[in-house]
Protein backbone atom coordinates (compact mmCIF):
# COMPACT_ATOMS: atom_id res chain seq x y z
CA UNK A 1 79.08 -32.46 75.36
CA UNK A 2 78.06 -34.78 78.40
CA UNK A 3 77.10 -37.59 76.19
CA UNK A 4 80.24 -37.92 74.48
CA UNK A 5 82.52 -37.49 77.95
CA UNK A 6 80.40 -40.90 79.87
CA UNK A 7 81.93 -43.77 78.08
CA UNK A 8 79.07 -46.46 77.57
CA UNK A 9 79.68 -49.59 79.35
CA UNK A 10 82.54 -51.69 77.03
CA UNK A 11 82.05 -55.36 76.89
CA UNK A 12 80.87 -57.79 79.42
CA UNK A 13 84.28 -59.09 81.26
CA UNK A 14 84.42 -56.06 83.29
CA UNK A 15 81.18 -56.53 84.03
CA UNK A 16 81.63 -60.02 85.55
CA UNK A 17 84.26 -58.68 87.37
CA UNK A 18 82.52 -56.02 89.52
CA UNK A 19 82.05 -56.48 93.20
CA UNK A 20 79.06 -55.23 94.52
CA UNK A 21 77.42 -53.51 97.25
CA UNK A 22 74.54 -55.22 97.68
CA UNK A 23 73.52 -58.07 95.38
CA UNK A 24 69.59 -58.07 93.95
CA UNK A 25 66.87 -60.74 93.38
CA UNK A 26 66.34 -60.29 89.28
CA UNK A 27 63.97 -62.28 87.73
CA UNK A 28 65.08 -64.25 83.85
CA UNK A 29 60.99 -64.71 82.22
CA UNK A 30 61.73 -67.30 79.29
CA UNK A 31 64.60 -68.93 81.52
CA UNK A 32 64.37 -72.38 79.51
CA UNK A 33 64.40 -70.63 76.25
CA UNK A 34 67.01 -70.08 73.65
CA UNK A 35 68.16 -66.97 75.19
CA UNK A 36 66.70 -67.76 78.95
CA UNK A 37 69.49 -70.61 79.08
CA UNK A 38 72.63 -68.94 78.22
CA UNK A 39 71.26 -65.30 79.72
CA UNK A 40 70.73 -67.12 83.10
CA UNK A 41 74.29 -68.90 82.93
CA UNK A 42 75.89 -65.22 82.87
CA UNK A 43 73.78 -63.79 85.40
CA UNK A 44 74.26 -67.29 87.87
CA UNK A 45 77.78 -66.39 87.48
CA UNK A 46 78.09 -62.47 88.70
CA UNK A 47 78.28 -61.38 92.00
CA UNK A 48 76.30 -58.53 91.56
CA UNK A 49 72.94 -61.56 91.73
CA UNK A 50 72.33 -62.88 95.18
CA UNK A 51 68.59 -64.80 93.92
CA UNK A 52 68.04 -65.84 90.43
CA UNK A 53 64.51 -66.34 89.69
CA UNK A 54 63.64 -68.25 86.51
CA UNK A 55 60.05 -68.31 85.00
CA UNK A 56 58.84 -70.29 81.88
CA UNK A 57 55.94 -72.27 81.05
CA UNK A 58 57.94 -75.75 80.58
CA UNK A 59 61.46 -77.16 81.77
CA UNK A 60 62.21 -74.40 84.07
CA UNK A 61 62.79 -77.16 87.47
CA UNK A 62 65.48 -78.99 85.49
CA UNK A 63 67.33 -75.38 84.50
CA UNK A 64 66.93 -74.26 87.84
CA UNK A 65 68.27 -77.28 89.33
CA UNK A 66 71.73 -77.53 86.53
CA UNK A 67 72.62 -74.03 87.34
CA UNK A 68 71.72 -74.42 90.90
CA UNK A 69 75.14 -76.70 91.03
CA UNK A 70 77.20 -73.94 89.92
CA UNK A 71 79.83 -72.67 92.64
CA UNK A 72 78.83 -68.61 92.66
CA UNK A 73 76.44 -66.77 95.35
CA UNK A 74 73.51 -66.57 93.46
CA UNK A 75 70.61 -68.78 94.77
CA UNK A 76 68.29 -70.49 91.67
CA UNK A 77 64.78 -70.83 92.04
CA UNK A 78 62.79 -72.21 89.33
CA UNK A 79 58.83 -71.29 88.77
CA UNK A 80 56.83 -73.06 86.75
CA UNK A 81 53.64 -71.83 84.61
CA UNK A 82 51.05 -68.94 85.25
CA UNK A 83 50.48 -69.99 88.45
CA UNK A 84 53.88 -69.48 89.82
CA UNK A 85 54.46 -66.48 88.26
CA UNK A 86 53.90 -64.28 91.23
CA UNK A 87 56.35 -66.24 93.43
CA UNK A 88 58.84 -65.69 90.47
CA UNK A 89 58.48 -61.96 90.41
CA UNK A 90 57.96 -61.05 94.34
CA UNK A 91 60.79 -59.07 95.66
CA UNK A 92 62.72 -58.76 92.34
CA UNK A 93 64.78 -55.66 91.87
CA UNK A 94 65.05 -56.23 88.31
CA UNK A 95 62.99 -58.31 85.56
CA UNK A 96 64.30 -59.43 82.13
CA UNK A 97 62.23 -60.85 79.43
CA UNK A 98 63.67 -62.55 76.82
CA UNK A 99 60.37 -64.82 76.52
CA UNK A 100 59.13 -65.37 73.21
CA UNK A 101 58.95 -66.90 69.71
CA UNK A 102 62.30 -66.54 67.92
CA UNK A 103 62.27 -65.93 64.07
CA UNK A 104 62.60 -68.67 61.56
CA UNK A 105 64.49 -67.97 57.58
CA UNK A 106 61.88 -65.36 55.99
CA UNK A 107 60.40 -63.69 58.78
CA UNK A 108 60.75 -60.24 60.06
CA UNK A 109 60.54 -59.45 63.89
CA UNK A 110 57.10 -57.97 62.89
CA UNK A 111 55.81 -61.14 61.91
CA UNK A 112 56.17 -61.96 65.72
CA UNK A 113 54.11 -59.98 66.95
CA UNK A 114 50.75 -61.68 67.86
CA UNK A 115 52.45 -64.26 69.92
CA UNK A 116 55.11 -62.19 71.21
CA UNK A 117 52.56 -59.38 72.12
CA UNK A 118 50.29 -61.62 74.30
CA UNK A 119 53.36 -63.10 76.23
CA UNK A 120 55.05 -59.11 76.75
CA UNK A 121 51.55 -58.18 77.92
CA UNK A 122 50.67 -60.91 80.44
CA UNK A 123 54.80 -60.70 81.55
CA UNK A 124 54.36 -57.17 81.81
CA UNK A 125 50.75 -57.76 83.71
CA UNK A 126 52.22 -60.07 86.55
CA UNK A 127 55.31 -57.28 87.02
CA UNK A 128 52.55 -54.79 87.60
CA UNK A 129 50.82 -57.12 90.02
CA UNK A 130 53.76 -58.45 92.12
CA UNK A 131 57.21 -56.07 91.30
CA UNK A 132 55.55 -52.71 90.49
CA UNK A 133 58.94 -51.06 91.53
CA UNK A 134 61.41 -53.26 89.95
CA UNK A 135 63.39 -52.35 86.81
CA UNK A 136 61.75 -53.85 83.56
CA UNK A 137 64.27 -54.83 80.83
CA UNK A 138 62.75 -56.38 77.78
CA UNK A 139 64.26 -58.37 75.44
CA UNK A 140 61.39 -60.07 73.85
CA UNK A 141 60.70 -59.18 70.00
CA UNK A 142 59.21 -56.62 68.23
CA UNK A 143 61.02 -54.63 70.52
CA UNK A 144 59.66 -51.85 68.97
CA UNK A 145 55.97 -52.75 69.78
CA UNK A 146 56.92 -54.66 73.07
CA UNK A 147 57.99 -51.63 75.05
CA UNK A 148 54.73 -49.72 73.95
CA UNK A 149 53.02 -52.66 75.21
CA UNK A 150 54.86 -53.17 78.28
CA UNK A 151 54.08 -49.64 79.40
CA UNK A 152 50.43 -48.94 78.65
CA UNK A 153 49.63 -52.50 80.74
CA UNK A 154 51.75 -51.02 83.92
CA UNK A 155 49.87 -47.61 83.19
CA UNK A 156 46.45 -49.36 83.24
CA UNK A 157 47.78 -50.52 86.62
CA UNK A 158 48.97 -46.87 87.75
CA UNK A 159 52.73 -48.22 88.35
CA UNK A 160 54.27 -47.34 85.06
CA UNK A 161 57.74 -45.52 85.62
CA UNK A 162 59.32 -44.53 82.23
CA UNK A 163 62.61 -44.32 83.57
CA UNK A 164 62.47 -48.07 84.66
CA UNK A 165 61.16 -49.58 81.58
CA UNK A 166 63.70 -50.43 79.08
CA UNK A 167 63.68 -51.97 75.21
CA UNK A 168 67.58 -53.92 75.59
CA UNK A 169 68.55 -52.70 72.09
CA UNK A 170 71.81 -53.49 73.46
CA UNK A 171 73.23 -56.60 70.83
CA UNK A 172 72.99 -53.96 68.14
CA UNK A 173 76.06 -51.50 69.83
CA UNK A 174 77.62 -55.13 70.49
CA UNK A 175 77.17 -55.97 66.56
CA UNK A 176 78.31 -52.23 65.57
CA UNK A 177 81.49 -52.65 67.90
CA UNK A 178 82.17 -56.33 66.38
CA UNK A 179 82.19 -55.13 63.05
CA UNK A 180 83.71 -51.68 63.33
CA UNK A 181 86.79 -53.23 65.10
CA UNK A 182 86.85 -56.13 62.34
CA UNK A 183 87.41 -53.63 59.83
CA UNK A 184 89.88 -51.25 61.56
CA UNK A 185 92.11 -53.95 63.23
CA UNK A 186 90.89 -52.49 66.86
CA UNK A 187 90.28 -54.49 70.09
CA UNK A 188 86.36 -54.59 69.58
CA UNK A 189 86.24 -54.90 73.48
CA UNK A 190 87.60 -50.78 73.26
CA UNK A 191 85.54 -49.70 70.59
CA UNK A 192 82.00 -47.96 71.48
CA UNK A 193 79.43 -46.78 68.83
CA UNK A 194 76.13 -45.50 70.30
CA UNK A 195 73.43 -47.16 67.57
CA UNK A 196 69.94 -45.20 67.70
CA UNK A 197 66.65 -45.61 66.73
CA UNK A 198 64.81 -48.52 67.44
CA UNK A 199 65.24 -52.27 67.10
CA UNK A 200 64.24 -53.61 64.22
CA UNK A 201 65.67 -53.10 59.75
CA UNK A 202 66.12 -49.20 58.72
CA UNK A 203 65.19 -47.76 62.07
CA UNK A 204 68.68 -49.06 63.89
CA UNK A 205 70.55 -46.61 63.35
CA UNK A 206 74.65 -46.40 64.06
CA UNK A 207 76.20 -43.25 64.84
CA UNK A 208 79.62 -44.06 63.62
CA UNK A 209 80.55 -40.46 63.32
CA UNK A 210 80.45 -40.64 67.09
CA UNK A 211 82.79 -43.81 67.49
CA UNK A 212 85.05 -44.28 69.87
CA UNK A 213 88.18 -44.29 69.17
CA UNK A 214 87.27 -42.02 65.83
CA UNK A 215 86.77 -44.37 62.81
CA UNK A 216 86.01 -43.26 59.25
CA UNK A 217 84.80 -44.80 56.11
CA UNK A 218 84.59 -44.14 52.23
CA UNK A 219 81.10 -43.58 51.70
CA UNK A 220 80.75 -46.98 50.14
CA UNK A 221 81.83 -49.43 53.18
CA UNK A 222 79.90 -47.11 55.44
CA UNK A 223 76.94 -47.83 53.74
CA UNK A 224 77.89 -51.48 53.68
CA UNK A 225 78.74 -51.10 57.12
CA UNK A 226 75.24 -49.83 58.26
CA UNK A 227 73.14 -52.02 56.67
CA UNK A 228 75.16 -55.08 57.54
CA UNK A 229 74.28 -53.72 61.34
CA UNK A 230 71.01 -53.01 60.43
CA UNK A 231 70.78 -56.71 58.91
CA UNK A 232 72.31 -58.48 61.11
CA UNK A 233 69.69 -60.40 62.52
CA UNK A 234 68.54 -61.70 59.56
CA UNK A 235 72.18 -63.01 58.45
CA UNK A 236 72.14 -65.21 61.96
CA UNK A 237 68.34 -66.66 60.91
CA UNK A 238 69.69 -67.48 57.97
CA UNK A 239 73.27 -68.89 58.86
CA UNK A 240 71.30 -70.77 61.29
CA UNK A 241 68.82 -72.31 58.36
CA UNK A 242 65.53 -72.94 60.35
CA UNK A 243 67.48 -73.61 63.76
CA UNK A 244 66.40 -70.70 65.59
CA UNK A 245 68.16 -66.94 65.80
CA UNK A 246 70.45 -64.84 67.32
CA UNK A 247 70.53 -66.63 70.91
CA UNK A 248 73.86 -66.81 72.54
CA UNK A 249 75.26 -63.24 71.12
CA UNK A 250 71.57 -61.91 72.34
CA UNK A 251 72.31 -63.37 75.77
CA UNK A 252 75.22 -61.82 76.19
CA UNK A 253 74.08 -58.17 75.18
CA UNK A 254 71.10 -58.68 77.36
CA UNK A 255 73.82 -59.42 80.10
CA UNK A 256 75.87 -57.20 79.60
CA UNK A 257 72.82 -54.45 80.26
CA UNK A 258 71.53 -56.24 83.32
CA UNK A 259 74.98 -55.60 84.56
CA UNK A 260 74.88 -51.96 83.84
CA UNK A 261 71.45 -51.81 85.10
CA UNK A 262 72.52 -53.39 88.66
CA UNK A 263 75.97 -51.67 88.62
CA UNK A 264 74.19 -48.03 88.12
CA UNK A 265 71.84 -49.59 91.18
CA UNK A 266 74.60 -50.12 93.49
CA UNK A 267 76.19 -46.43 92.81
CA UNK A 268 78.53 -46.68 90.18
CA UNK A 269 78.93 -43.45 88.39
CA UNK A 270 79.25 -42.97 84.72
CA UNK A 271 76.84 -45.91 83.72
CA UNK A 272 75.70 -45.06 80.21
CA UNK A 273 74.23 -48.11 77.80
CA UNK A 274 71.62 -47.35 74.59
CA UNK A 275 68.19 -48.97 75.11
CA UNK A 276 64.95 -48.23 73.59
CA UNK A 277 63.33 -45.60 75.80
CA UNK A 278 59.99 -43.38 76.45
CA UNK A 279 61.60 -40.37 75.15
CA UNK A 280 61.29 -36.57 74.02
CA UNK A 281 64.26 -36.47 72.04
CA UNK A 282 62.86 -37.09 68.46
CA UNK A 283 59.25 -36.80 67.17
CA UNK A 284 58.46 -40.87 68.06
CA UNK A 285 57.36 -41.41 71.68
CA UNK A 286 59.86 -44.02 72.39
CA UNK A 287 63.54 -43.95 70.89
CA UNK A 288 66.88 -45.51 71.62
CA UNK A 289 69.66 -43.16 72.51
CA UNK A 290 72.89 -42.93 74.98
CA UNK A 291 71.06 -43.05 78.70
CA UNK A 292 73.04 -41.92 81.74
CA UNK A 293 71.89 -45.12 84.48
CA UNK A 294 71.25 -44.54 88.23
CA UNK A 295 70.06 -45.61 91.53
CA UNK A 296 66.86 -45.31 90.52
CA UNK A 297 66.65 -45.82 86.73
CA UNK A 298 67.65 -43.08 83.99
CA UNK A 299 69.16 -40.47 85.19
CA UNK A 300 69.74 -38.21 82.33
CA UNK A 301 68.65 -38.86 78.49
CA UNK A 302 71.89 -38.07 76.93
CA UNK A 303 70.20 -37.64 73.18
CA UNK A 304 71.58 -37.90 69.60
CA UNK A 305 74.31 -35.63 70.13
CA UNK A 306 75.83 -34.51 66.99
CA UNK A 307 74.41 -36.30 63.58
CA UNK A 308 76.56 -36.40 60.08
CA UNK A 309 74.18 -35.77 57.02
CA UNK A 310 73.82 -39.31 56.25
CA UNK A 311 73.13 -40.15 59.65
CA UNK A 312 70.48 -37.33 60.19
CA UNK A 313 68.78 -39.05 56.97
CA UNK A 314 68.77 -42.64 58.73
CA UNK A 315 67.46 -41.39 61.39
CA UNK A 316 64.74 -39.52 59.09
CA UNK A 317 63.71 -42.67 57.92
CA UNK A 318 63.33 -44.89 60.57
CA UNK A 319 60.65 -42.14 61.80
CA UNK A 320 57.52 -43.45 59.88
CA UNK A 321 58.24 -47.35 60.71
CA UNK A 322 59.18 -46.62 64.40
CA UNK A 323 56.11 -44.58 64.70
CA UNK A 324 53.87 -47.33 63.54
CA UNK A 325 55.33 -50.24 65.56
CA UNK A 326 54.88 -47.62 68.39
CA UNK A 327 50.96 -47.63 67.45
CA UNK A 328 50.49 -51.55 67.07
CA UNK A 329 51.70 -51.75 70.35
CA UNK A 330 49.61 -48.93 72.12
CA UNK A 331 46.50 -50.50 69.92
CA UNK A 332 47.03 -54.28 70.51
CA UNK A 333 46.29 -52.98 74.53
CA UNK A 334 43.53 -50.84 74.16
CA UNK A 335 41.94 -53.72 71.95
CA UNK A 336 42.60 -55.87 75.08
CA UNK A 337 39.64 -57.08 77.44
């Protein structure tokens, strides 16, 4: 099957390595954050970034200016508040929004949501207004309602492309590959398991059945195995003890996509990376499975490709939560003025 022959994008180093046709203007919103810091240092440093334009609503001059000094390509701009959010977006090829409250011991990424949603919707406004064609890669928790949001404020603007909006899902294949290869002895840079669903508890979803190279478990660790993936968000907020979350690991996954995203851009062939989608493939209107990248955005949905029983039952569950995160989303717009 097509979606097992593309290899998904393995680890970030190659990544950082790749020349590039021509270099885009991508946007960080959140830049002085907890994830906006680090995210920004990885993307400063790639040659596939010629402009690197950073957005928050405090301290983005003096992060602008410290990774300004840095000896790579990429010129740093930094924008400052709501009324230089247009100069922050115009031009940009691609947009990533790690902006946001991050969870504290005790709370679920749901509990985010009334901030998170009014920050995802006025992000999401301004990329409507000022970068209707660039790619839109959110990061920014409940991802599961954010993406829903995201793309009924671009339709209410007429410039919503579904193959251009993406929920980065991607730190949970970076957790599944981490943990996979911890327990086999494998080079977790060479392992690859596609992780479904959404982006948030019982509706991630690993496929380990479809791991690369071909892994199995007793039915005991690989239920152990899931729900450590599934959890493991929670065990950073709580290693972390009221310090913040998962911010330097979530960097790097949203990197690592970004990459893919720009590297698909610039005509590489074979680009494949998970993200959390508008999609046909299941009975939810948006779901994370294997996506084939190009020029232009997705090129082909590469689906769920072949389930074991216990994985056709995860993903049976996840259907009712998904579906309502889906809803809060599509209703926190329609309630907006």
């Amino acid at each position: 099957m097509f979606s097992r022959i593309v290899r998904p994008t393995a680890g970030l180093a190659r990544c950082l390595s790749t020349s590039s046709r021509d270099a885009a203007k991508v946007a960080v919103l959140g830049a002085a954050g907890g994830i906006g810091q680090p995210l920004s240092l990885l993307l400063k440093n790639s040659p596939l970034v010629s402009h690197l334009s950073l957005y928050d609503i405090a301290h983005t001059p003096g992060v602008a200016a410290d990774l300004s000094h840095i000896e790579t390509r990429a010129k740093v701009t930094g924008h400052l508040g709501p009324e230089q959010l247009a100069a922050a977006l115009k031009g940009c090829d691609v947009v990533v929004i790690p902006a946001g409250v991050p969870r504290k011991p005790g709370m679920t990424r749901d509990d985010l949501f009334n901030t998170n949603a009014t920050i995802v919707a006025t992000l999401a406004d301004g990329c409507a207004r000022h970068c209707p064609g660039a790619t839109i890669c959110v990061i920014a928790n409940p991802v599961n309602s954010t993406i829903p949001i995201a793309a009924e404020v671009m339709k209410k603007h007429g410039v919503y492309n579904p193959g251009k909006v993406f929920g980065v899902t991607t730190l949970d294949i970076v957790r599944a590959n981490t943990f996979v290869a911890e327990l086999k002895g494998l080079d977790p840079a060479r392992v690859s398991v596609p992780v479904v669903g959404g982006h948030a508890g019982k509706t991630i979803v690993p496929l380990i059945s479809q791991c690369a190279p071909k892994v199995a478990f007793p039915d005991d660790q690989l239920s152990a195995l899931t729900g450590r993936i599934q959890e493991a968000g929670t065990e950073v907020v709580k290693a972390k003890a009221g310090a913040g979350s998962a911010t330097l690991s979530m960097a790097y996954a949203g990197a690592r996509f970004t990459f893919s995203v720009l590297d698909a851009m610039n005509g590489k062939e074979g680009v494949v990376e998970c993200a959390f989608v508008r999609s046909e493939e299941t009975g939810c209107k948006y779901f994370s499975t294997p996506l084939l990248l190009g020029r232009n955005g997705i090129e082909k949905n590469l689906g769920l490709g072949k389930l074991s029983a216990f994985e056709e039952k995860l993903v049976a569950d996840a259907m009712d939560e998904l579906n309502a995160s889906i809803k809060k989303g599509e209703d926190f717009v329609a309630s907006m003025k």
